[in-house]
Protein backbone atom coordinates (compact mmCIF):
# COMPACT_ATOMS: atom_id res chain seq x y z
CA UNK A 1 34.75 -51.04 1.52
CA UNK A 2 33.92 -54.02 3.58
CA UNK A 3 36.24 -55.58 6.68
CA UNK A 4 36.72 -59.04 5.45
CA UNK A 5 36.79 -61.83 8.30
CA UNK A 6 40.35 -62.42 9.18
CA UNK A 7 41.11 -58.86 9.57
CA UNK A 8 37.88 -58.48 11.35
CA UNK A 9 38.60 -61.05 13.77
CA UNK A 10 42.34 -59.95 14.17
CA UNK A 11 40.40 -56.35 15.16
CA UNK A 12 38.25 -58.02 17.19
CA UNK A 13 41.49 -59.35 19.38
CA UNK A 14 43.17 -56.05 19.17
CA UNK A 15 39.62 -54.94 21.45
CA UNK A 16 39.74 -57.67 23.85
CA UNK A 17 43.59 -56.87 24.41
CA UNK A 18 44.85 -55.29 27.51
CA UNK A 19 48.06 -54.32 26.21
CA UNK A 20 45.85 -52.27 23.04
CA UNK A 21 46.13 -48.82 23.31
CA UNK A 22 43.40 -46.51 23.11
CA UNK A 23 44.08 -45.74 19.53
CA UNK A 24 44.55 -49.19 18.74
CA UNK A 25 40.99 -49.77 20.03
CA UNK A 26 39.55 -46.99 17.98
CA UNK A 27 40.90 -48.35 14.83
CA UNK A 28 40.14 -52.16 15.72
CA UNK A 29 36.26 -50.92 16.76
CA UNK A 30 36.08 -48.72 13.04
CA UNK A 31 37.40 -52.36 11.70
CA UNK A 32 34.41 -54.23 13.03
CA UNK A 33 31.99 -51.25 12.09
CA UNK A 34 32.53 -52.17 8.70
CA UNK A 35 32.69 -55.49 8.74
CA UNK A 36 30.57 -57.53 6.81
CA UNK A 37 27.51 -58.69 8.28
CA UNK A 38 26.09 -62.28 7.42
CA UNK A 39 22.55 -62.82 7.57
CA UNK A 40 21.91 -65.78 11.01
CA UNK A 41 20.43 -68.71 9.71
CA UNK A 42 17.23 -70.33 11.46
């Protein structure tokens, strides 16, 4: 199952948060692993 984008984004936070604990991170960076990845337009 696919990270949709609010929760990815919310995980994305949780990464870039000081106050995150190391856990927190591990969880938040499995999050974005499994994100869904859109295709860049040119």
């Amino acid at each position: 199952m696919t990270t949709g984008k609010k929760p990815a984004s919310k995980a994305s936070q949780e990464l870039s948060s000081k106050k995150s604990t190391p856990s927190e991170k591990t969880v938040a960076g499995s999050d974005l692993a499994q994100a869904k990845k859109t295709p860049k337009k040119k």
